[in-house]
PDB file of N, CA and C in Angstrom:
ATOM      1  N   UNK A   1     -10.090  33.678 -23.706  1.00  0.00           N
ATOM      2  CA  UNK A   1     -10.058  34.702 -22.684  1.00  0.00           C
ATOM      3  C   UNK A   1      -9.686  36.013 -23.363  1.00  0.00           C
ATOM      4  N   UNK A   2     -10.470  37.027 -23.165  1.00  0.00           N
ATOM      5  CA  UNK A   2     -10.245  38.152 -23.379  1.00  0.00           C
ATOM      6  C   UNK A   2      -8.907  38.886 -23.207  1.00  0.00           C
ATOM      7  N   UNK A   3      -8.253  40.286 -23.752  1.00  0.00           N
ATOM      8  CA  UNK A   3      -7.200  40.506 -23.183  1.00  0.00           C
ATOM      9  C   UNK A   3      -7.273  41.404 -21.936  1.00  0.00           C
ATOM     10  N   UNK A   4      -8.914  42.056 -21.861  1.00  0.00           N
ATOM     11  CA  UNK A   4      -9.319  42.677 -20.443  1.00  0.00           C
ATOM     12  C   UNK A   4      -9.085  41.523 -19.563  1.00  0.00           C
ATOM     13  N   UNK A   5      -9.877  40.726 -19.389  1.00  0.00           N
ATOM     14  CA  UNK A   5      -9.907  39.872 -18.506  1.00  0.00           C
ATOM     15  C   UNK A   5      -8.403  39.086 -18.157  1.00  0.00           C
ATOM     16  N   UNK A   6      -7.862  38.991 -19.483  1.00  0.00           N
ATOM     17  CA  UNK A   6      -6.149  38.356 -18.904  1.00  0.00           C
ATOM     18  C   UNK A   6      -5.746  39.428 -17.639  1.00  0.00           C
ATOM     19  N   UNK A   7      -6.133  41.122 -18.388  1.00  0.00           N
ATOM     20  CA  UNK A   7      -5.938  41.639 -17.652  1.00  0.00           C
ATOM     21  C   UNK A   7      -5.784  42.282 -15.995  1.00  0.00           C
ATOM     22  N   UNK A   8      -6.675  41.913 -16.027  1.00  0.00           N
ATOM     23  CA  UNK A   8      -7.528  42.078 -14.392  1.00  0.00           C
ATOM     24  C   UNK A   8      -7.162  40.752 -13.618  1.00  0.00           C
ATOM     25  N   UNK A   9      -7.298  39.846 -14.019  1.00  0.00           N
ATOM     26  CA  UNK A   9      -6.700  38.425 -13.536  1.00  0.00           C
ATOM     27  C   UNK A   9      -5.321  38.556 -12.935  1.00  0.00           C
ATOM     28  N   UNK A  10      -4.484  39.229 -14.479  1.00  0.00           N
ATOM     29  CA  UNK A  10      -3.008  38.936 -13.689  1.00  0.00           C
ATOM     30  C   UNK A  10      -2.872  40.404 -12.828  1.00  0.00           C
ATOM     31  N   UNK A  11      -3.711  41.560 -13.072  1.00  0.00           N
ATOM     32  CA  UNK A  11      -3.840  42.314 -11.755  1.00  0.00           C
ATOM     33  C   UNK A  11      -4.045  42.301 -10.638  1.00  0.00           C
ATOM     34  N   UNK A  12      -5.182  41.334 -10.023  1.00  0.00           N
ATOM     35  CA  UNK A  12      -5.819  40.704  -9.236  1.00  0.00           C
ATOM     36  C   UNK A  12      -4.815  39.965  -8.522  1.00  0.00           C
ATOM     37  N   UNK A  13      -4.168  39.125  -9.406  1.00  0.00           N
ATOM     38  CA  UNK A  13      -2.641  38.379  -8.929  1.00  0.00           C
ATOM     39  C   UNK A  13      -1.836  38.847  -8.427  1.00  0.00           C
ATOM     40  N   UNK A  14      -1.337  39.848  -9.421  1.00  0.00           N
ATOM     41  CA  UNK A  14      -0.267  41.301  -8.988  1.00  0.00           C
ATOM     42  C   UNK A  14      -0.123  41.430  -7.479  1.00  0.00           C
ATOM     43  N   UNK A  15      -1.664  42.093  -6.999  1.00  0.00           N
ATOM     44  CA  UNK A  15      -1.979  42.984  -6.251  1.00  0.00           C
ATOM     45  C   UNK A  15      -2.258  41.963  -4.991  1.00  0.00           C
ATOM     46  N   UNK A  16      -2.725  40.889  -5.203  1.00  0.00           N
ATOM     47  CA  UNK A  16      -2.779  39.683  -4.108  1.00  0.00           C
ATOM     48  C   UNK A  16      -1.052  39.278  -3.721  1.00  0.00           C
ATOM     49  N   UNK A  17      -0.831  39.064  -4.619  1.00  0.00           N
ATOM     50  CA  UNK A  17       0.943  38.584  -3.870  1.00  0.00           C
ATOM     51  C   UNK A  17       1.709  39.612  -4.086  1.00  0.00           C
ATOM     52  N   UNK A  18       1.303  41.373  -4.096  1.00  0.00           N
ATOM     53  CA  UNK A  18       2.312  42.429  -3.131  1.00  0.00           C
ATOM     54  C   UNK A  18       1.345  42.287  -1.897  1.00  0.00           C
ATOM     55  N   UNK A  19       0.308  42.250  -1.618  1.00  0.00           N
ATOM     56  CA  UNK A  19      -0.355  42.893  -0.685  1.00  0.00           C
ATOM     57  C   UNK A  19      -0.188  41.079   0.502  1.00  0.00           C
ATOM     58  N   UNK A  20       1.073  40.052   0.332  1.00  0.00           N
ATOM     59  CA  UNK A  20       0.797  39.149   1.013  1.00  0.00           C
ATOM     60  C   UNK A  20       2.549  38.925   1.326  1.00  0.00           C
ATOM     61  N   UNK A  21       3.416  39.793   0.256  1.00  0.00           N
ATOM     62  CA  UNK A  21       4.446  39.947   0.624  1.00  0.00           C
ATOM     63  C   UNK A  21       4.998  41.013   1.764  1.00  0.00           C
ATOM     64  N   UNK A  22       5.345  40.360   3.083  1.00  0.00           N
ATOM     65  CA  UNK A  22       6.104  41.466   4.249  1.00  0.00           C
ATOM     66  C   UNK A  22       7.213  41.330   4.181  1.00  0.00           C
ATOM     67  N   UNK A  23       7.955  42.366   4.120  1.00  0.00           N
ATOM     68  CA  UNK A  23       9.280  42.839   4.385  1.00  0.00           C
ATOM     69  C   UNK A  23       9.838  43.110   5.983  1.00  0.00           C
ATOM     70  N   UNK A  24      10.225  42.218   6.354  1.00  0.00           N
ATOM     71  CA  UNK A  24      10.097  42.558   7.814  1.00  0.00           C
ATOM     72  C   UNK A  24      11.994  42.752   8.025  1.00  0.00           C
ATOM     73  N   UNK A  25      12.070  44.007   8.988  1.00  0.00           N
ATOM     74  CA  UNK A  25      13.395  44.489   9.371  1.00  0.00           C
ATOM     75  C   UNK A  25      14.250  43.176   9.952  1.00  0.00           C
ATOM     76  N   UNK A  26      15.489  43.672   9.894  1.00  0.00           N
ATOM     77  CA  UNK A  26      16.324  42.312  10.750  1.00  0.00           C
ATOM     78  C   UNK A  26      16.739  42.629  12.177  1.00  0.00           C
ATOM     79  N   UNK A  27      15.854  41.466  13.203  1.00  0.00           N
ATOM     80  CA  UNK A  27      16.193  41.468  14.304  1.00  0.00           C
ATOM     81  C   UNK A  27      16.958  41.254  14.942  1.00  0.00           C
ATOM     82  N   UNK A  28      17.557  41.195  16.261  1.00  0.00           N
ATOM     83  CA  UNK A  28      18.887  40.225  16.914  1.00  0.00           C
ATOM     84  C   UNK A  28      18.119  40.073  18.541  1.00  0.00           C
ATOM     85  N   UNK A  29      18.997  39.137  19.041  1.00  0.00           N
ATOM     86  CA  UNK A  29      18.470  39.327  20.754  1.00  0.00           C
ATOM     87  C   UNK A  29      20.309  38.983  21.045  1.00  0.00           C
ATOM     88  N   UNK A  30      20.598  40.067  22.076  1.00  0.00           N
ATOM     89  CA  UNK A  30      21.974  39.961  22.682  1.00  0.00           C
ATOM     90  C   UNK A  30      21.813  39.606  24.210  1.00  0.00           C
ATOM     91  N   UNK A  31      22.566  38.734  24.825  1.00  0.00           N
ATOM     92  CA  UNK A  31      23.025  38.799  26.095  1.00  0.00           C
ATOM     93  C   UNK A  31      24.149  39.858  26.779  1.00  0.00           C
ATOM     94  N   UNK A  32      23.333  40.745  27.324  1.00  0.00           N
ATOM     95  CA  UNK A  32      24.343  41.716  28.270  1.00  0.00           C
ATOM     96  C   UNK A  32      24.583  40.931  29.990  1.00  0.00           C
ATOM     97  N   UNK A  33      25.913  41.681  30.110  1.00  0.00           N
ATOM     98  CA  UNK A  33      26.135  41.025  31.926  1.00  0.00           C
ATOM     99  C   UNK A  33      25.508  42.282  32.376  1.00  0.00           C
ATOM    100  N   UNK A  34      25.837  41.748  33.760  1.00  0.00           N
ATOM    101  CA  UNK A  34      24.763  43.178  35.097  1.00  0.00           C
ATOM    102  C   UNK A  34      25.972  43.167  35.997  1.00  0.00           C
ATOM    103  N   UNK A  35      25.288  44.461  36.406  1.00  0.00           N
ATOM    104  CA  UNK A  35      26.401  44.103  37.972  1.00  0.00           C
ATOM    105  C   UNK A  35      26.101  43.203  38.743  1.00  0.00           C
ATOM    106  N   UNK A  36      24.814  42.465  38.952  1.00  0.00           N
ATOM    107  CA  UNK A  36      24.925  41.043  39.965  1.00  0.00           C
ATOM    108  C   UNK A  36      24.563  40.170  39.148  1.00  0.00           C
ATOM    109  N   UNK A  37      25.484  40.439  38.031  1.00  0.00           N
ATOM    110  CA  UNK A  37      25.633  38.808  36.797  1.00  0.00           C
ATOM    111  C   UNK A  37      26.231  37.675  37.834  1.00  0.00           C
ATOM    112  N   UNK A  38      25.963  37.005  36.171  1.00  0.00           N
ATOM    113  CA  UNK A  38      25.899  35.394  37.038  1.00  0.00           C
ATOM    114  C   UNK A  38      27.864  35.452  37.220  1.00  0.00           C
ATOM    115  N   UNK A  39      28.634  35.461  38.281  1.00  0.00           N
ATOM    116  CA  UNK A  39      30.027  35.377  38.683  1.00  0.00           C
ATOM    117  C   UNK A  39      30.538  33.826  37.232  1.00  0.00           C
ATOM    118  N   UNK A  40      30.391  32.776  36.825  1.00  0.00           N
ATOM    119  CA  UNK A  40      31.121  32.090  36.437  1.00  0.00           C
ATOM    120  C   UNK A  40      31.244  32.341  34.974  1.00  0.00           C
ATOM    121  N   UNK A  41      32.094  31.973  34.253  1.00  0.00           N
ATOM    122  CA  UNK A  41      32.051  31.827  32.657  1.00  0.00           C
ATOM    123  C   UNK A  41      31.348  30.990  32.346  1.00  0.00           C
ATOM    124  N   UNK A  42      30.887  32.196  30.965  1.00  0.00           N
ATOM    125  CA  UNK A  42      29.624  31.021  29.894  1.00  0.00           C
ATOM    126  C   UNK A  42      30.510  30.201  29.263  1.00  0.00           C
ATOM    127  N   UNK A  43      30.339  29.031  28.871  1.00  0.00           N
ATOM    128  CA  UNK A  43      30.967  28.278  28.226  1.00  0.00           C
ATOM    129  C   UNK A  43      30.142  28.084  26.884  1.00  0.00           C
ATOM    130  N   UNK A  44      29.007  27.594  26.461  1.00  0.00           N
ATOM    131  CA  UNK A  44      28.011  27.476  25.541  1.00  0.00           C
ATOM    132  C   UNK A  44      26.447  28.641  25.709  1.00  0.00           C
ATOM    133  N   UNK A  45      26.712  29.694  24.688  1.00  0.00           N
ATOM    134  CA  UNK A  45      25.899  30.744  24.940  1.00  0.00           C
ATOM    135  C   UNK A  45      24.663  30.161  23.607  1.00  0.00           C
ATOM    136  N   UNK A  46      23.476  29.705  24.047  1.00  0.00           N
ATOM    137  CA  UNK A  46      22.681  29.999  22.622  1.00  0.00           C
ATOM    138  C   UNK A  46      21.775  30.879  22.331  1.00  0.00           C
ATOM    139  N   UNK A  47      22.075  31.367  21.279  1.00  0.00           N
ATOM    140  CA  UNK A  47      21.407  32.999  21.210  1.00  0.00           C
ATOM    141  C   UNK A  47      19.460  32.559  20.770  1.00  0.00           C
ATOM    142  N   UNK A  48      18.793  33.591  21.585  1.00  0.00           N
ATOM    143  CA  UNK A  48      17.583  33.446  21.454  1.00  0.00           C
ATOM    144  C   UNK A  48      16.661  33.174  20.441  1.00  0.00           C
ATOM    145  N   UNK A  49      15.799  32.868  19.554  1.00  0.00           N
ATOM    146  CA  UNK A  49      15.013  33.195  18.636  1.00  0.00           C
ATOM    147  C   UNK A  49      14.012  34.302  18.612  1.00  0.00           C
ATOM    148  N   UNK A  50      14.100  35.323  17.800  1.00  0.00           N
ATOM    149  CA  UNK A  50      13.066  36.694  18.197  1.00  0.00           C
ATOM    150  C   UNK A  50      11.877  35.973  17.433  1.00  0.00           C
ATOM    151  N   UNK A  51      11.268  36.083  18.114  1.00  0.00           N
ATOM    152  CA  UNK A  51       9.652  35.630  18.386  1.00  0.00           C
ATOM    153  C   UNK A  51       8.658  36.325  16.844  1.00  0.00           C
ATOM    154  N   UNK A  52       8.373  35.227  16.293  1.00  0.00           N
ATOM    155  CA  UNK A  52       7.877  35.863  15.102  1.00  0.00           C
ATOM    156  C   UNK A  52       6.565  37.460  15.186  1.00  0.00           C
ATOM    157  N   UNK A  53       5.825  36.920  15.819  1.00  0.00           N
ATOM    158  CA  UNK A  53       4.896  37.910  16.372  1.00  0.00           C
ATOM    159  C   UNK A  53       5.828  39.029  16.709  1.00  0.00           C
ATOM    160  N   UNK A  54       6.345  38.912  17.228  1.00  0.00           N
ATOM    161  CA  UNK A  54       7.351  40.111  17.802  1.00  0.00           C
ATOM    162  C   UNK A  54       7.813  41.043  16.532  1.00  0.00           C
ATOM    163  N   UNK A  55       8.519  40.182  16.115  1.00  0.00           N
ATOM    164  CA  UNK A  55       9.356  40.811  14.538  1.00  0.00           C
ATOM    165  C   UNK A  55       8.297  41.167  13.989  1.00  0.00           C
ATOM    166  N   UNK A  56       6.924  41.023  13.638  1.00  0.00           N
ATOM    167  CA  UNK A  56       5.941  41.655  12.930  1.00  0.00           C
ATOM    168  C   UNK A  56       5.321  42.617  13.602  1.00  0.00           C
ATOM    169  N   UNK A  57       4.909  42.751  15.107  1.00  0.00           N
ATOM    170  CA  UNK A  57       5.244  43.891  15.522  1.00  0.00           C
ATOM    171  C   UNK A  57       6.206  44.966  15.995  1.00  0.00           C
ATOM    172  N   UNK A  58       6.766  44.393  15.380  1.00  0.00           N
ATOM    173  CA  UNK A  58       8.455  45.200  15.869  1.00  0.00           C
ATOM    174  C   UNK A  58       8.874  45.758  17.055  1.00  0.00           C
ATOM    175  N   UNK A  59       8.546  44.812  17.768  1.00  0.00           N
ATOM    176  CA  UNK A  59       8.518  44.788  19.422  1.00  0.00           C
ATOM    177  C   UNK A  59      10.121  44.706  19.391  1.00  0.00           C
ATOM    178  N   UNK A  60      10.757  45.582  20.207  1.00  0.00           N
ATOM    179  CA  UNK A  60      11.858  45.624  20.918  1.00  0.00           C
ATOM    180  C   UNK A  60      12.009  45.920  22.246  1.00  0.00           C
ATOM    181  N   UNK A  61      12.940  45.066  23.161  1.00  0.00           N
ATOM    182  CA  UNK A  61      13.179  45.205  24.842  1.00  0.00           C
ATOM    183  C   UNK A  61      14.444  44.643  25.258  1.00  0.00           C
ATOM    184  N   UNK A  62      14.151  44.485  26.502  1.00  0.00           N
ATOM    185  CA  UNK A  62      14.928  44.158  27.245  1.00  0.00           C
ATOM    186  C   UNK A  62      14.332  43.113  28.019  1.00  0.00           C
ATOM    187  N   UNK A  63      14.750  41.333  28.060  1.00  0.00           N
ATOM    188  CA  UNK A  63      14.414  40.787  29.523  1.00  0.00           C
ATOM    189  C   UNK A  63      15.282  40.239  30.305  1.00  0.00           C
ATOM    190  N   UNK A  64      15.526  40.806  31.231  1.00  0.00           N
ATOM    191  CA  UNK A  64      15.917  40.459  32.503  1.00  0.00           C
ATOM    192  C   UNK A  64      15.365  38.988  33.647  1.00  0.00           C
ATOM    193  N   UNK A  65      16.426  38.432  33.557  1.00  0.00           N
ATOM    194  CA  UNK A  65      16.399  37.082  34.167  1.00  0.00           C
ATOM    195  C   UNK A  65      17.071  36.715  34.877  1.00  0.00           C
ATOM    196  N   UNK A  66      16.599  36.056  35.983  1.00  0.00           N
ATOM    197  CA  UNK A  66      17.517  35.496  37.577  1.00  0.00           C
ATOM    198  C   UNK A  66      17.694  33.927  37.089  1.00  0.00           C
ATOM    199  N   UNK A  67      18.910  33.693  37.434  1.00  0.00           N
ATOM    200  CA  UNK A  67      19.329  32.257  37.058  1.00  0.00           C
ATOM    201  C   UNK A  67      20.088  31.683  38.663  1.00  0.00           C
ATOM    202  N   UNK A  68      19.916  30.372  38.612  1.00  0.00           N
ATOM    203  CA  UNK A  68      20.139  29.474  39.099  1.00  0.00           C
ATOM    204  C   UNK A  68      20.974  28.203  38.265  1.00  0.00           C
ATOM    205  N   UNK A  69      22.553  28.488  38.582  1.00  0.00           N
ATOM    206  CA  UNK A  69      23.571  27.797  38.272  1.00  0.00           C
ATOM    207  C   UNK A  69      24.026  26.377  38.734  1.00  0.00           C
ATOM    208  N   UNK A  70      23.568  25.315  38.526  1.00  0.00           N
ATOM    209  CA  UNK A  70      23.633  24.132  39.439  1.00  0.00           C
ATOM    210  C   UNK A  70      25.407  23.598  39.186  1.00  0.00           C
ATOM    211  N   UNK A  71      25.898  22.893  40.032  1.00  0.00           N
ATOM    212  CA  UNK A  71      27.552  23.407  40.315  1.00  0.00           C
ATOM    213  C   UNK A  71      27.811  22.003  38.403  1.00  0.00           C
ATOM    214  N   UNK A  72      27.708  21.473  37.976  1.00  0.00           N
ATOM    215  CA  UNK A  72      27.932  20.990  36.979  1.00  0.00           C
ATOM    216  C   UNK A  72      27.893  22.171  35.609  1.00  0.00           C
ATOM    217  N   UNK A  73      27.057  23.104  35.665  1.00  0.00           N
ATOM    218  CA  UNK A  73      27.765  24.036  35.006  1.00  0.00           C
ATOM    219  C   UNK A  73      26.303  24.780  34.091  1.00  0.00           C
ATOM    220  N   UNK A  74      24.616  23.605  34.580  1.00  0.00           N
ATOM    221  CA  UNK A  74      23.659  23.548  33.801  1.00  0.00           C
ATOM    222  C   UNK A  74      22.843  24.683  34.234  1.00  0.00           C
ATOM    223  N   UNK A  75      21.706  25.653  33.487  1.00  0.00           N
ATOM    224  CA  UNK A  75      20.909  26.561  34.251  1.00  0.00           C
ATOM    225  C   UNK A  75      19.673  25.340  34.990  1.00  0.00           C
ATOM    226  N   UNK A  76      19.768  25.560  36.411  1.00  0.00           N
ATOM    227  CA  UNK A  76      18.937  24.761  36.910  1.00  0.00           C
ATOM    228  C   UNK A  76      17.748  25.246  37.119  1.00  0.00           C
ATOM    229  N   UNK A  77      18.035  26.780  36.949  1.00  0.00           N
ATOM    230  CA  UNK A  77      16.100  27.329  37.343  1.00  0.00           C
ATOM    231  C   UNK A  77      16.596  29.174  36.640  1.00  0.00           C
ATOM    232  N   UNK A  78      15.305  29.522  35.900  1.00  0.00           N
ATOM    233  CA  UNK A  78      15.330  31.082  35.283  1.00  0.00           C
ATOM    234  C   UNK A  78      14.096  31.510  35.363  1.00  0.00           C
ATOM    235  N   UNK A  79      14.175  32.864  36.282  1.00  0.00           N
ATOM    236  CA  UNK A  79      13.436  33.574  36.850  1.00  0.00           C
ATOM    237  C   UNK A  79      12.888  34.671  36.103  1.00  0.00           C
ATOM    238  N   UNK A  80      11.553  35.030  35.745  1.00  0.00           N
ATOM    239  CA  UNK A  80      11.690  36.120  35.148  1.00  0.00           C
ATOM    240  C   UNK A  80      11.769  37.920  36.032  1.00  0.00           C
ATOM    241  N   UNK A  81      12.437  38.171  35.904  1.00  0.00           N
ATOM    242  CA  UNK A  81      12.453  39.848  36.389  1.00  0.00           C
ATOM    243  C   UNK A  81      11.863  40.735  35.795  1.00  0.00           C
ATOM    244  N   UNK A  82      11.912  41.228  34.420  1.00  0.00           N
ATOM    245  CA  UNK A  82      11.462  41.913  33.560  1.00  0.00           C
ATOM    246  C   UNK A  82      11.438  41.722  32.554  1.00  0.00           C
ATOM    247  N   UNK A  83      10.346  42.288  31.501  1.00  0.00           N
ATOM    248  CA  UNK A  83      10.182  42.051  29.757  1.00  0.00           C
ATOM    249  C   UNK A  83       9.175  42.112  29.671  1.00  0.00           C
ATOM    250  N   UNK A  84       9.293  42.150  28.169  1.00  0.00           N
ATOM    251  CA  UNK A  84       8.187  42.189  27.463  1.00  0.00           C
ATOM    252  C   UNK A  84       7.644  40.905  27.363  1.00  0.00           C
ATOM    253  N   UNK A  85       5.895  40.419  27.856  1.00  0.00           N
ATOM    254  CA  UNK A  85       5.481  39.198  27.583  1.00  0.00           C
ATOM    255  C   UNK A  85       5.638  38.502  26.549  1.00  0.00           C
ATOM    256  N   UNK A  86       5.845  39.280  25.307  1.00  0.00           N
ATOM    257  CA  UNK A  86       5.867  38.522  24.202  1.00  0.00           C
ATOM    258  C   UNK A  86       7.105  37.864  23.768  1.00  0.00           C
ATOM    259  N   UNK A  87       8.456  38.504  24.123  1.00  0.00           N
ATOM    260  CA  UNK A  87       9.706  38.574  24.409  1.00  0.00           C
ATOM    261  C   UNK A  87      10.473  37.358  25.592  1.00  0.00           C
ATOM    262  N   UNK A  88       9.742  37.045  26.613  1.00  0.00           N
ATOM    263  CA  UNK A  88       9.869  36.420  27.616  1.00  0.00           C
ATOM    264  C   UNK A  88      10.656  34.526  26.942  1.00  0.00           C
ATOM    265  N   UNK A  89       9.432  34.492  26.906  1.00  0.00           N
ATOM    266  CA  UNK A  89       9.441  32.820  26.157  1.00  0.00           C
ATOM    267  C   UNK A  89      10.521  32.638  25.736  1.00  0.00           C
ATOM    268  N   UNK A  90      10.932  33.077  24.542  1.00  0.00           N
ATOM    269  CA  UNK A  90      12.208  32.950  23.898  1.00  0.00           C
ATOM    270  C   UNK A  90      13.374  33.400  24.555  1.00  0.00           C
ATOM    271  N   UNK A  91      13.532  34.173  25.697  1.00  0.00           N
ATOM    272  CA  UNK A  91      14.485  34.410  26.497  1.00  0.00           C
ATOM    273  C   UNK A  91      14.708  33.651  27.577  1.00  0.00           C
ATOM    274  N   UNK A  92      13.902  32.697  28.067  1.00  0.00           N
ATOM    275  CA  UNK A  92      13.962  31.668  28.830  1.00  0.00           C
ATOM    276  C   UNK A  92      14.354  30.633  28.102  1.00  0.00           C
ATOM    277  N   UNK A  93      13.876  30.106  27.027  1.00  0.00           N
ATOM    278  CA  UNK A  93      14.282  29.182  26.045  1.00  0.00           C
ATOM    279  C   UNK A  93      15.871  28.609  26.054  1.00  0.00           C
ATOM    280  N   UNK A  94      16.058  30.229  25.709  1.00  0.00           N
ATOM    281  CA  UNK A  94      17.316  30.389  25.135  1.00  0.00           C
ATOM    282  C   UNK A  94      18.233  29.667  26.735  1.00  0.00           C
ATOM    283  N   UNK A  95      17.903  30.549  27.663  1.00  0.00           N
ATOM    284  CA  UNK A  95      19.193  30.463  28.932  1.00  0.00           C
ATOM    285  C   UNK A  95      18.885  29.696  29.770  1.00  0.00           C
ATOM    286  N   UNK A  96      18.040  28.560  28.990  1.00  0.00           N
ATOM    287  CA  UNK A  96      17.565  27.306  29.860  1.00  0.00           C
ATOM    288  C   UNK A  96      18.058  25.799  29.011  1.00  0.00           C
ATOM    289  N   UNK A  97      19.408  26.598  28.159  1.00  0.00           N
ATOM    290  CA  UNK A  97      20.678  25.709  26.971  1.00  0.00           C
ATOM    291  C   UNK A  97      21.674  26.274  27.591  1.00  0.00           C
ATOM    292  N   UNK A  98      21.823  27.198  27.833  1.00  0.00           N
ATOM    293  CA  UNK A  98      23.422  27.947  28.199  1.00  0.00           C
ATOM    294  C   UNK A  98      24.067  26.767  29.093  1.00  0.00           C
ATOM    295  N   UNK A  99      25.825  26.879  29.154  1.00  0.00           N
ATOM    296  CA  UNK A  99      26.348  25.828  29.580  1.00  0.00           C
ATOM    297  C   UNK A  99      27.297  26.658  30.306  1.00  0.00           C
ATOM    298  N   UNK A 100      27.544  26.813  31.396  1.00  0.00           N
ATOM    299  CA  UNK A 100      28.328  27.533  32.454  1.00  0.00           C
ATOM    300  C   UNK A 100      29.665  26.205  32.817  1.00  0.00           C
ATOM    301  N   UNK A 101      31.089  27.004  33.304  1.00  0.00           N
ATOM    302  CA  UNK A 101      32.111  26.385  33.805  1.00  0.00           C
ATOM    303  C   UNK A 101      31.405  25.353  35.140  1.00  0.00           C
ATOM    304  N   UNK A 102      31.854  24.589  35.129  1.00  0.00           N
ATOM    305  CA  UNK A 102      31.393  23.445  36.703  1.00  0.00           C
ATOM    306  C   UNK A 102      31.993  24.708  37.472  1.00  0.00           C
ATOM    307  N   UNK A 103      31.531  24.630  38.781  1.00  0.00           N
ATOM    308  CA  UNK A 103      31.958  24.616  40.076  1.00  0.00           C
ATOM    309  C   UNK A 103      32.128  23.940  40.886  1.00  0.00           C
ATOM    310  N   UNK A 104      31.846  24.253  42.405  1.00  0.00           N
ATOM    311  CA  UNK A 104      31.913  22.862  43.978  1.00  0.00           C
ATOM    312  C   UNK A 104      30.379  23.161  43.926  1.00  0.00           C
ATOM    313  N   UNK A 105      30.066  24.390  43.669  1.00  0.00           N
ATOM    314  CA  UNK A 105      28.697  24.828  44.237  1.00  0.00           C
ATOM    315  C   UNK A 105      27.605  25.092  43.388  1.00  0.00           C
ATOM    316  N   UNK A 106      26.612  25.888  43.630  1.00  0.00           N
ATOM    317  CA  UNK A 106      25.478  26.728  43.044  1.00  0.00           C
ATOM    318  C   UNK A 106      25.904  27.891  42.927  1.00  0.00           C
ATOM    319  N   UNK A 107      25.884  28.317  41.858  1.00  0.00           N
ATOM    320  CA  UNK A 107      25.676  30.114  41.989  1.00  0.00           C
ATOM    321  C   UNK A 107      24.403  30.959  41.292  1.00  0.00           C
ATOM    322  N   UNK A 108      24.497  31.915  41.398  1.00  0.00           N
ATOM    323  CA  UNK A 108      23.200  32.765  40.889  1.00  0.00           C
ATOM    324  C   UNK A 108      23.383  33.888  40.744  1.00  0.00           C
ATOM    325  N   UNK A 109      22.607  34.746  39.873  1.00  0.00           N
ATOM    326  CA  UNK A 109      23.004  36.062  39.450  1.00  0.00           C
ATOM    327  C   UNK A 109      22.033  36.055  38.277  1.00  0.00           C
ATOM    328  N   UNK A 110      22.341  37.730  37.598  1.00  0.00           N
ATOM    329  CA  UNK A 110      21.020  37.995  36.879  1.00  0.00           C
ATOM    330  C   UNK A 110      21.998  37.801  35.266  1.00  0.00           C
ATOM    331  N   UNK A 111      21.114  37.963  34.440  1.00  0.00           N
ATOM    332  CA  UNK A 111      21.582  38.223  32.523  1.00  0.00           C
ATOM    333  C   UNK A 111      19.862  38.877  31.969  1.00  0.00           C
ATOM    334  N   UNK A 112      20.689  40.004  31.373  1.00  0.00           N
ATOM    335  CA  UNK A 112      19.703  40.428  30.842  1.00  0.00           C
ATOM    336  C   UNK A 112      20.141  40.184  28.738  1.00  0.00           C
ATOM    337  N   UNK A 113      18.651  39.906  28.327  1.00  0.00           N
ATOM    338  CA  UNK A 113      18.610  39.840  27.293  1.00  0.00           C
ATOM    339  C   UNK A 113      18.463  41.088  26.401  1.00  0.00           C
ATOM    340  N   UNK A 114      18.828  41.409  25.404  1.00  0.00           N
ATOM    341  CA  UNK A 114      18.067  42.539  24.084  1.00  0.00           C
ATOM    342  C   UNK A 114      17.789  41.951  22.738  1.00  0.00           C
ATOM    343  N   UNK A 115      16.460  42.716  22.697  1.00  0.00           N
ATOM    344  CA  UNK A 115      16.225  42.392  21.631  1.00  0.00           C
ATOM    345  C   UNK A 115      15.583  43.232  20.781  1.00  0.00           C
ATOM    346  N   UNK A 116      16.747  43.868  19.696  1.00  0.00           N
ATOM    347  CA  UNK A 116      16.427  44.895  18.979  1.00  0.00           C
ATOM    348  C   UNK A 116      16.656  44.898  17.617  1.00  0.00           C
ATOM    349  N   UNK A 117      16.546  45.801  16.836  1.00  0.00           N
ATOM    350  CA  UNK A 117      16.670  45.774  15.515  1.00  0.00           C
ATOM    351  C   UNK A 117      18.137  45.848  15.008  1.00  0.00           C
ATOM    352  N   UNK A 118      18.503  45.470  14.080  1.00  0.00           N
ATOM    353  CA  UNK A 118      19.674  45.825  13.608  1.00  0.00           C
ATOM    354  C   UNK A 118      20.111  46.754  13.012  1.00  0.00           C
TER     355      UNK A 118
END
């Protein structure tokens, strides 16, 4: 092999694995309360996964979700209110694990998610 051709080869290489390497920013998704949050304590909060698609478009929001607290302490039903579609999924995911104090009863109330850059 030539030393052009070594050349261009390991250029070719070079230029194939920068042009396949992404650097992608670091995301987070936070749970904020509302004023008609859910009334009981979280007991087990699990934080969302930001949605790969997302992180490569560097989609950041807010989703807003109505929950349904069944009195053992489990989310029994999550509503979507607002967000970003792409954003959604993983914010339901997430607060369809959360583990709330028991009660006698049901309760309900909203949690909104973020999910932004760091």
């Amino acid at each position: 092999m030539s030393l052009r051709t070594m050349r261009m080869w390991l250029g070719a290489g070079l230029l194939a694995a920068l042009a396949t390497t992404v650097v992608l920013p670091p995301f987070q998704a936070v749970a904020q309360s509302q004023d008609d949050a859910v009334s009981r304590r979280l007991k087990m909060k699990v934080p969302p996964t930001y949605p790969e698609i997302a992180r490569r478009m560097a989609i950041t929001g807010k989703v807003k979700l109505a929950l349904v607290i069944a009195a053992n302490g489990t989310v029994k039903d999550a509503k979507v209110i607002g967000g970003h579609p792409i954003l959604v999924n993983a914010a339901m995911e997430a607060v369809k694990k959360w583990k709330y104090e028991p009660a006698t009863n049901e309760s309900s109330g909203t949690v909104e998610i973020s999910f932004e850059k760091q």
